[in-house]
Protein backbone atom coordinates (compact mmCIF):
# COMPACT_ATOMS: atom_id res chain seq x y z
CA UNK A 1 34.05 219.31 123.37
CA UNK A 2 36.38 221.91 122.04
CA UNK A 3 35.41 224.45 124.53
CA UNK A 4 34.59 223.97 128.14
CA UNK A 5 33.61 225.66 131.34
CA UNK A 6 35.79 227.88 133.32
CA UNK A 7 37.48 225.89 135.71
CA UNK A 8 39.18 226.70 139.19
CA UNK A 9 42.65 226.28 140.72
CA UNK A 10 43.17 226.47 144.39
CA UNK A 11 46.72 228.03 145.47
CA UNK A 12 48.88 227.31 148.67
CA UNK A 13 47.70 229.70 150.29
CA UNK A 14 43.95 228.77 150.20
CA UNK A 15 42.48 231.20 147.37
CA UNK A 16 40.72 230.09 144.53
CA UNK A 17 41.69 231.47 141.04
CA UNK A 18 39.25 231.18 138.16
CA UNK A 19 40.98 230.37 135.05
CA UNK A 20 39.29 230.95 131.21
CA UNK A 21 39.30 227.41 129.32
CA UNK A 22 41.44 227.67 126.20
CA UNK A 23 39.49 228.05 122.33
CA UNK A 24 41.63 226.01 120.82
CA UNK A 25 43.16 223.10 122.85
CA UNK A 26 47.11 223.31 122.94
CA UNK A 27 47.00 227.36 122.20
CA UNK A 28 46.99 230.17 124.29
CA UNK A 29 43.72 232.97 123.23
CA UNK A 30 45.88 235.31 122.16
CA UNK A 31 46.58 232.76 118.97
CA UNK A 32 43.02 230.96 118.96
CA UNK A 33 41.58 234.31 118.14
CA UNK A 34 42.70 235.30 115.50
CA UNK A 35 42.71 231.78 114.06
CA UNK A 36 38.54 231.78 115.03
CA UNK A 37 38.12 235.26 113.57
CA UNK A 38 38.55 233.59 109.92
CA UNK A 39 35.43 231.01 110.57
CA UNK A 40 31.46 232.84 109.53
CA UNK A 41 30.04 233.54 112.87
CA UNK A 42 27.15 231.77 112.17
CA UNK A 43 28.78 228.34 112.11
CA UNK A 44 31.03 229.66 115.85
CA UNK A 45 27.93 230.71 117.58
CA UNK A 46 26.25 226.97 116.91
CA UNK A 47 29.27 225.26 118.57
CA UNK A 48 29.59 226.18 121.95
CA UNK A 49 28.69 229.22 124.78
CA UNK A 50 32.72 230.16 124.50
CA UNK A 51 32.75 230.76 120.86
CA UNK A 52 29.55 232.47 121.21
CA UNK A 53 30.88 235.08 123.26
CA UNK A 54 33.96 235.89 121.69
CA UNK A 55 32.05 236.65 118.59
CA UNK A 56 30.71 239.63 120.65
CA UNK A 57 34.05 240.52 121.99
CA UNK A 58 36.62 243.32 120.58
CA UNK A 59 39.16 240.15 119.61
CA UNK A 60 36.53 239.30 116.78
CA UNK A 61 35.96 241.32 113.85
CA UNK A 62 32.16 243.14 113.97
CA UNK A 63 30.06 241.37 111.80
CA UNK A 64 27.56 242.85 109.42
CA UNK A 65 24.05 243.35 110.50
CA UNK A 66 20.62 245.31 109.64
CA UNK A 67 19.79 248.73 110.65
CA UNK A 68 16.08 250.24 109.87
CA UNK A 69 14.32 252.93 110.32
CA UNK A 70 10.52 252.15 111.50
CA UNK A 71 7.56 253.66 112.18
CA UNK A 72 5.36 252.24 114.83
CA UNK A 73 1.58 251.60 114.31
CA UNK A 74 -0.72 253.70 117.20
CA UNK A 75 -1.21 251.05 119.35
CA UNK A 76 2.94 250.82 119.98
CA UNK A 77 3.34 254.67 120.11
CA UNK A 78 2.89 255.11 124.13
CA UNK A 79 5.64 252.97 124.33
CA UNK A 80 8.23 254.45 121.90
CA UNK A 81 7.40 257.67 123.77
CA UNK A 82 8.79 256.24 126.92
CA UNK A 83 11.91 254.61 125.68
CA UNK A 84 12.93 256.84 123.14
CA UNK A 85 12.60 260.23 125.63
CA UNK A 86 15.74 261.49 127.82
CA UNK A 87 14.71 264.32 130.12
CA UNK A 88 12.47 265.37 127.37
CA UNK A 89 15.07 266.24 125.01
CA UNK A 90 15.90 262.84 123.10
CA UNK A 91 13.02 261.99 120.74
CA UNK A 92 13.05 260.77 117.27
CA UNK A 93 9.38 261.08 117.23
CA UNK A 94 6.38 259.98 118.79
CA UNK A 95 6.46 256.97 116.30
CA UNK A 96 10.01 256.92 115.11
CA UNK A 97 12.65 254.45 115.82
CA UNK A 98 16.07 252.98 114.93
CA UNK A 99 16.51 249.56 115.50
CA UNK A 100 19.26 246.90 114.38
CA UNK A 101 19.19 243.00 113.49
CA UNK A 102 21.67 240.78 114.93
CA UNK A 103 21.54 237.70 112.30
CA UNK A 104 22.96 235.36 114.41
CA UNK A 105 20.86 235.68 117.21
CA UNK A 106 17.93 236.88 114.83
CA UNK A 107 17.23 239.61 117.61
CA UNK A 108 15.91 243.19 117.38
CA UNK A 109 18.07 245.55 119.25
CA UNK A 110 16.43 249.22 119.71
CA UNK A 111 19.20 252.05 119.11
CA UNK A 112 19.80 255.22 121.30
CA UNK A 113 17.77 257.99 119.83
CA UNK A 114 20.03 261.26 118.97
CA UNK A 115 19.77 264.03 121.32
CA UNK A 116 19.44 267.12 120.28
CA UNK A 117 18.20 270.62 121.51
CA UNK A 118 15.51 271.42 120.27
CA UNK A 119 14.49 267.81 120.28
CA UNK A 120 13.74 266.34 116.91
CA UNK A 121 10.94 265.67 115.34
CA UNK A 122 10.48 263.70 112.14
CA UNK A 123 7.09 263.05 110.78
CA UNK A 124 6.06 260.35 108.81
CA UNK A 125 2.19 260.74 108.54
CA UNK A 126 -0.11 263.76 108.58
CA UNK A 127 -3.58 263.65 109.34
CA UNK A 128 -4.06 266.44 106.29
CA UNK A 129 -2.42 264.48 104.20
CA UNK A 130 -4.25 260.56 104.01
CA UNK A 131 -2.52 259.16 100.86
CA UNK A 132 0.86 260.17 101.57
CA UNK A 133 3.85 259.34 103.78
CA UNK A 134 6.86 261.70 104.35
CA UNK A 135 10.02 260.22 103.20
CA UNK A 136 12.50 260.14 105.98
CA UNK A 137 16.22 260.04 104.15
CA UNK A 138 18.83 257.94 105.40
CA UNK A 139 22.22 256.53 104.15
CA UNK A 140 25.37 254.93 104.71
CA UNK A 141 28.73 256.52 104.25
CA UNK A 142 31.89 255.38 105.78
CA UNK A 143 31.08 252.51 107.72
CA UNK A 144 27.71 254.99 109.55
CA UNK A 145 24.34 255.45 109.15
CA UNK A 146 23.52 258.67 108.27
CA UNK A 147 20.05 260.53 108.98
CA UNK A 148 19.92 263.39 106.14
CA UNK A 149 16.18 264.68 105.30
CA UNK A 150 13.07 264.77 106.81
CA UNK A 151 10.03 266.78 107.27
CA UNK A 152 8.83 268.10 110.98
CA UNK A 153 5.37 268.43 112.19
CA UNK A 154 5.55 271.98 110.67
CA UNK A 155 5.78 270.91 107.62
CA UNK A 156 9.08 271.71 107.26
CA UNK A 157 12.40 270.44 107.16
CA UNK A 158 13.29 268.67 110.15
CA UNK A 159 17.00 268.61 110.42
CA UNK A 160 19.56 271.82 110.24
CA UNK A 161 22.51 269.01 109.84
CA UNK A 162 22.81 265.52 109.49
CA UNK A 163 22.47 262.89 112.05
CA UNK A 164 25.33 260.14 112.15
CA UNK A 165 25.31 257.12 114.19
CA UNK A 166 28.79 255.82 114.06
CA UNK A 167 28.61 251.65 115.18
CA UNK A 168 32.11 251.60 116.47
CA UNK A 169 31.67 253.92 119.41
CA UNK A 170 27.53 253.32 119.67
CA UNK A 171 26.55 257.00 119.66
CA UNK A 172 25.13 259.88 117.25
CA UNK A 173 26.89 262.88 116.43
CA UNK A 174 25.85 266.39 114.48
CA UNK A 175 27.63 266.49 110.66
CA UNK A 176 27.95 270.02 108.97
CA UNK A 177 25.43 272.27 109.18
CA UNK A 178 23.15 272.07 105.46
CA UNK A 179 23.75 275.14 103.18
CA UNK A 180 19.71 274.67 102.55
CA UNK A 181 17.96 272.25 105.24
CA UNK A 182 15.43 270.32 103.07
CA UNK A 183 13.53 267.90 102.54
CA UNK A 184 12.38 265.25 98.88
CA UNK A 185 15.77 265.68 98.15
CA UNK A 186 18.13 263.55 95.91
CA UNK A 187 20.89 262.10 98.41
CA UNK A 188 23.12 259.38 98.01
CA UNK A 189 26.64 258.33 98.76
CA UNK A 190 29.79 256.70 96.83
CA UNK A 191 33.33 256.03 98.51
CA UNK A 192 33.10 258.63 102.04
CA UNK A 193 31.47 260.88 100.17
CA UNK A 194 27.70 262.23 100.78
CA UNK A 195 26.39 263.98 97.78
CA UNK A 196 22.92 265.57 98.31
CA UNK A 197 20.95 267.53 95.16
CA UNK A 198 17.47 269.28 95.05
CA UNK A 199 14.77 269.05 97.05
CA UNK A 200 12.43 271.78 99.15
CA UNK A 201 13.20 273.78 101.61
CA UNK A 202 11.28 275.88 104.12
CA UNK A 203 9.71 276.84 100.28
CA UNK A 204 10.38 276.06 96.50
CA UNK A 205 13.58 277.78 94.98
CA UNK A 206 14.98 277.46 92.04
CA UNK A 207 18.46 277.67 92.87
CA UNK A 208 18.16 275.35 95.73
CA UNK A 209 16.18 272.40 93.14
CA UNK A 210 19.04 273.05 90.60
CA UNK A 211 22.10 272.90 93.57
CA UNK A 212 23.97 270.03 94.22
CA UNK A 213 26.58 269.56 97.49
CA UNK A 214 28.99 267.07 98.99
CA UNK A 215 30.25 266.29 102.09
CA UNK A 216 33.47 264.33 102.87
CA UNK A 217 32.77 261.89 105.83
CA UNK A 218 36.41 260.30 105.15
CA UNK A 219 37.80 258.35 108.91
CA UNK A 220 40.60 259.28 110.19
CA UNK A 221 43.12 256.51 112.01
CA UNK A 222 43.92 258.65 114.06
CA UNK A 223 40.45 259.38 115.56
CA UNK A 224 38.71 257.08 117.61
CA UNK A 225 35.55 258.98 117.57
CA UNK A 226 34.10 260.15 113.97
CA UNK A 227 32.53 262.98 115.85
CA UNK A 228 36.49 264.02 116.47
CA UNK A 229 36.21 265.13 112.93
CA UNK A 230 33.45 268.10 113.07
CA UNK A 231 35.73 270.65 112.94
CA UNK A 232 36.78 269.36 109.49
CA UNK A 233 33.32 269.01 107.99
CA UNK A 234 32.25 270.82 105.51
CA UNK A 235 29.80 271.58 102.59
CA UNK A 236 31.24 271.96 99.43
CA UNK A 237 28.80 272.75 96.52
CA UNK A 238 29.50 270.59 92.95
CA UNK A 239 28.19 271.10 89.64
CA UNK A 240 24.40 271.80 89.27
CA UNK A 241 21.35 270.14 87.55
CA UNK A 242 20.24 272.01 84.73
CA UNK A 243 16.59 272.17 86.06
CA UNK A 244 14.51 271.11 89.49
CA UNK A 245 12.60 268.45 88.40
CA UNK A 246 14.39 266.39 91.18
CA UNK A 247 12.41 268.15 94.33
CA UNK A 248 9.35 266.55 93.14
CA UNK A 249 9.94 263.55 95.49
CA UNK A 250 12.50 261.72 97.40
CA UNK A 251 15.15 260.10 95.29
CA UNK A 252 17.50 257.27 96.15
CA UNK A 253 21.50 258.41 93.93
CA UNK A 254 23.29 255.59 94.25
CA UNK A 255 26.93 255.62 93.66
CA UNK A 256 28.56 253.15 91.34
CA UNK A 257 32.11 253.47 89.42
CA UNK A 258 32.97 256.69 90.35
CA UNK A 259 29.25 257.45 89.02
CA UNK A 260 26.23 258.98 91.44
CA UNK A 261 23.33 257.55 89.24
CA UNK A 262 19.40 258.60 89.95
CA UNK A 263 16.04 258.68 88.29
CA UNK A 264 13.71 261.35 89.22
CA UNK A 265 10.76 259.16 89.75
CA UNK A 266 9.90 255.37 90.73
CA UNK A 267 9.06 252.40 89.43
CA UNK A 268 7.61 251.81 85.68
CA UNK A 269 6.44 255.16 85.62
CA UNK A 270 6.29 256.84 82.33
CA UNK A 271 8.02 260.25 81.68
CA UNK A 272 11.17 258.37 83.97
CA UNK A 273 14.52 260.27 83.11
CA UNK A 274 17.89 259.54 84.74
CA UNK A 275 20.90 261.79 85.11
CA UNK A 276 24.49 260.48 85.92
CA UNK A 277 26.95 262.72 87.81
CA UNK A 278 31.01 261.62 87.64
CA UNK A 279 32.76 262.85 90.56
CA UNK A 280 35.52 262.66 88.66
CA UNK A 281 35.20 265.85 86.00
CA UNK A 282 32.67 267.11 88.53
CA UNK A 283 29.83 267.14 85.73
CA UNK A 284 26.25 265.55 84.69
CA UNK A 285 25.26 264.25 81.94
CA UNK A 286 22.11 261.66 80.37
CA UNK A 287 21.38 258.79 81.92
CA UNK A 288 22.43 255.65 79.37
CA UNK A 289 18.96 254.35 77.95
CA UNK A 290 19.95 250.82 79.13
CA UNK A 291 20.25 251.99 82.66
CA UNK A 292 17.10 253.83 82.52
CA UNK A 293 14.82 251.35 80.69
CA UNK A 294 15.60 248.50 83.21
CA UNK A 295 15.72 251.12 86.64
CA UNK A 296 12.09 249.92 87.28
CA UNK A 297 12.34 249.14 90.86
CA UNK A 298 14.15 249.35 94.18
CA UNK A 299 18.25 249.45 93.45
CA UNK A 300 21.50 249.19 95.21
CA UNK A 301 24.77 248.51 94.72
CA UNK A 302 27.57 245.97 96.44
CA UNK A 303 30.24 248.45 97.13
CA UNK A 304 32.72 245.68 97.75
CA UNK A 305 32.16 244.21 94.22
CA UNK A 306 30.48 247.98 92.23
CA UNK A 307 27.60 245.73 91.46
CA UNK A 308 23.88 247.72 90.77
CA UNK A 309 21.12 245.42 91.18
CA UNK A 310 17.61 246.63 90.73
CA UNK A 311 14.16 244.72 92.29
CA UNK A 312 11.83 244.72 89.25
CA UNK A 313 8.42 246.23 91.12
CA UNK A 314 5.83 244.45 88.94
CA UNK A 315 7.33 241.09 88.52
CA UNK A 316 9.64 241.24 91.70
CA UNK A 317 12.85 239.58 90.07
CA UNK A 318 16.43 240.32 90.73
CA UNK A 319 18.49 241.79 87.84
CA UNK A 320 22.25 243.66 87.79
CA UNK A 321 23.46 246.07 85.61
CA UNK A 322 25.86 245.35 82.56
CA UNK A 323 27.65 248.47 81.88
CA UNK A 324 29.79 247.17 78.83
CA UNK A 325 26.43 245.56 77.21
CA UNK A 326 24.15 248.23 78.57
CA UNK A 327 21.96 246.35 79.84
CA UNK A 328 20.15 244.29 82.82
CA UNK A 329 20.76 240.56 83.41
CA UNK A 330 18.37 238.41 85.44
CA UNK A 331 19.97 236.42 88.86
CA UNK A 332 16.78 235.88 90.42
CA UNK A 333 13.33 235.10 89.12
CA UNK A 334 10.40 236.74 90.37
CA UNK A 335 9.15 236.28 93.45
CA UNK A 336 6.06 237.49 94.98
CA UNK A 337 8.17 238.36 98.14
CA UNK A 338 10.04 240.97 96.58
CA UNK A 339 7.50 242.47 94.70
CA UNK A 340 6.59 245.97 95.18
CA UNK A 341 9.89 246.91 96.45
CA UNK A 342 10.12 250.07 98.38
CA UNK A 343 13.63 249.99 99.49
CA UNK A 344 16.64 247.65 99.88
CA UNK A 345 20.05 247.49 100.94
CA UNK A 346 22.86 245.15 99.52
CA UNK A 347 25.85 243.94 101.24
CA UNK A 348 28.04 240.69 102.13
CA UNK A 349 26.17 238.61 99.59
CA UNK A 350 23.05 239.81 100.94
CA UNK A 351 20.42 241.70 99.25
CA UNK A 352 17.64 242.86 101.42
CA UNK A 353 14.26 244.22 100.40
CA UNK A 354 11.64 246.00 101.65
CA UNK A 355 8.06 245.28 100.48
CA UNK A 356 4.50 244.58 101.24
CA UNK A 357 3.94 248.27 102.57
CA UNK A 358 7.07 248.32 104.94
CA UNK A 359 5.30 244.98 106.96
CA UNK A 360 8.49 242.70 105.41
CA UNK A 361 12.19 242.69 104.80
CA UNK A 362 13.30 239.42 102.27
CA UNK A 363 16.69 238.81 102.24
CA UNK A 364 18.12 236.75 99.15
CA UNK A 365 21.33 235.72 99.39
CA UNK A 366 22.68 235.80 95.72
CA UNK A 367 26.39 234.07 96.79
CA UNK A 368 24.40 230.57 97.50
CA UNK A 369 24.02 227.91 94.73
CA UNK A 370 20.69 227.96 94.62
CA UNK A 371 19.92 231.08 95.76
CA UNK A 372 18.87 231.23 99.00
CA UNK A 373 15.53 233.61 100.10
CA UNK A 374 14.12 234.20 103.59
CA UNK A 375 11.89 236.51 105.36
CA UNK A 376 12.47 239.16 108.21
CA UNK A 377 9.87 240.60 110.19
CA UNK A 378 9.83 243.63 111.43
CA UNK A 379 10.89 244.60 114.79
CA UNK A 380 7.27 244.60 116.38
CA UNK A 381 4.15 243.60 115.00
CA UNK A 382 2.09 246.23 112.09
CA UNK A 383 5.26 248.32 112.14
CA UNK A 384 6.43 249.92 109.29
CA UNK A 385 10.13 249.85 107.75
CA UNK A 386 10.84 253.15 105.88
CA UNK A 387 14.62 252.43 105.68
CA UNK A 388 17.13 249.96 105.29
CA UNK A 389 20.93 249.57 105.77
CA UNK A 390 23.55 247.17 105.98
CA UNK A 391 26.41 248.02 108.34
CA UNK A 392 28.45 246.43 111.01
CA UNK A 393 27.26 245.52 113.96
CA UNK A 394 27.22 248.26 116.74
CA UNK A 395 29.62 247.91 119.49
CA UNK A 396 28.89 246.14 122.99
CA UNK A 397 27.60 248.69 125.12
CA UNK A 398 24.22 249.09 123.01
């Protein structure tokens, strides 16, 4: 055994002092840690209780893990009333939830809902409206999830600022307040930057379908807290879209080399057009037809490696984007577990997809030789997964 139980040393003068058993044999902690810290988690936690635990200790380095957004079925909503309510002013909704995936222990950990005064309200279904679900918008920027559109039981939108759940201190915090609170907006993120475009607000205006913002998240090193940094954030409005055929629905802009790339409607629809706006020289311009003819599904991009992949939603295979050739090459063949795709999330090697009506998440791991696939499930039965997000995992006192 490389790691054993505590053990116990009794002193002259009677008392008993419990001692912690060495990680490595021969080397004090303070060296086996960081020596540890460079093995996958996965293959510590299988060795022994001891390596287990440090893995969830501040001497390791946070792992990656899944956050989602989900909406409970009926029969589960008496319950997320109870847990997710603080004195009656902490409420996501009475069927809204944020929960997180630790893959090494394959466990569903429910996150502290934001409080907020009024307390919030998002709304995913309406009895009026049968067909349709109400996109809830979500991102990641900065190493945080970040809760950005919505609609409330009014019918309109739900948040006055964004909602950001930083994992290193395990708590929400308010961002800038929104020029235009809205809601089947474009939003998106590349580098610390949030970019938001179109979308409806309280009702349809031009000027607020054609306007396009920002919002510099950046972390400071000297902050501990991100929420230290409110008094910094700010709005800033960006170039325009020449039109507001973008507030038609809820679009994903996904940021990739220096580009924030987006379609303005999903899947193999016809009449699909893309735009393409470089942060650079702060202007838009056409989508290349390469891009747009194969952005037929789901997409996401590896910000480590400024790799797009896209989930075809007929056939269900895995392609990434070419930007020299223009073009989409295959890395994994259809599947019918990713078919459908109705979001995903990429990150460490992982892509992770959300299909068969929000009931499963498939992760395919496209660093493996073969490629590796395996299902999720959701956190409880016939719930529903509207969002999806890779991110470290949240610190110890969730």
């Amino acid at each position: 055994m490389l790691c054993s139980l505590k053990k116990s040393t009794d002193t002259n003068d009677g008392q008993t002092i419990v001692e912690d058993p060495p990680l490595l044999p021969g080397l004090p902690n303070h060296l086996a840690q960081p020596i540890l810290s460079t093995i996958r988690p996965s293959l510590l936690s299988a060795v022994c209780r001891r390596w287990r635990h440090l893995i969830y200790t501040p001497h390791f380095p946070p792992f990656l893990s899944l956050y989602a957004l989900v909406a409970n079925n009926s029969s589960s909503n008496s319950n997320s009333n109870s847990s997710n309510n603080n004195n009656g002013r902490s409420c996501l909704s009475d069927s809204i939830s944020f929960h997180t995936f630790d893959p090494i222990s394959s466990k569903w950990t429910i996150l502290p809902p934001p409080v907020t005064d009024p307390p919030l309200h998002l709304l995913h279904r309406h009895p009026s409206f049968i067909s349709r679900n109400f996109t809830i918008q979500s991102l990641t920027v900065a190493g945080c999830l970040v809760l950005i559109a919505a609609t409330g039981h009014n019918l309109l939108p739900a948040l006055s600022h964004p909602l950001v759940f930083d994992p290193l201190t395990g708590q929400w915090c308010l961002g800038p307040p929104l020029t235009n609170p809205r809601r089947w907006c474009a939003a998106g993120s590349y580098r610390d930057t949030v970019y938001v475009a179109s979308g409806v607000g309280a009702h349809y205006r031009g000027e607020v379908a054609r306007m396009v913002e920002k919002w510099d998240v950046k972390r400071s090193k000297y902050c501990d807290k991100l929420s230290d940094l409110r008094d910094e954030w700010r709005w800033e409005e960006v170039a325009g879209l020449k039109d507001g055929r973008f507030s038609r629905e809820a679009v994903e802009a996904v940021g990739y080399k220096g580009k924030i790339c987006m379609v303005n409607v999903k899947g193999n629809n016809i009449g699909k057009e893309g735009v393409v706006y470089d942060v650079e020289r702060n202007q838009w311009e056409k989508m290349s037809p390469g891009m747009v003819s194969g952005w037929n599904g789901a997409v996401g991009v590896a910000e480590e490696e400024e790799v797009m992949y896209v989930v075809d939603e007929d056939k269900g295979g895995v392609s990434k984007y070419d930007d020299v050739m223009d073009c989409w090459q295959e890395v994994v063949q259809g599947s019918e577990l990713l078919k459908g795709p109705e979001h995903m999330a990429v990150g460490g090697g992982k892509i992770c997809v959300v299909a068969g009506g929000g009931g499963r998440i498939t992760v395919v791991d496209v660093v493996a030789q073969p490629v590796r696939m395996w299902v999720v499930d959701p956190p409880s039965p016939g719930s529903e997964v509207v969002s999806l997000h890779i991110l470290r995992r949240p610190c110890n006192r969730l």
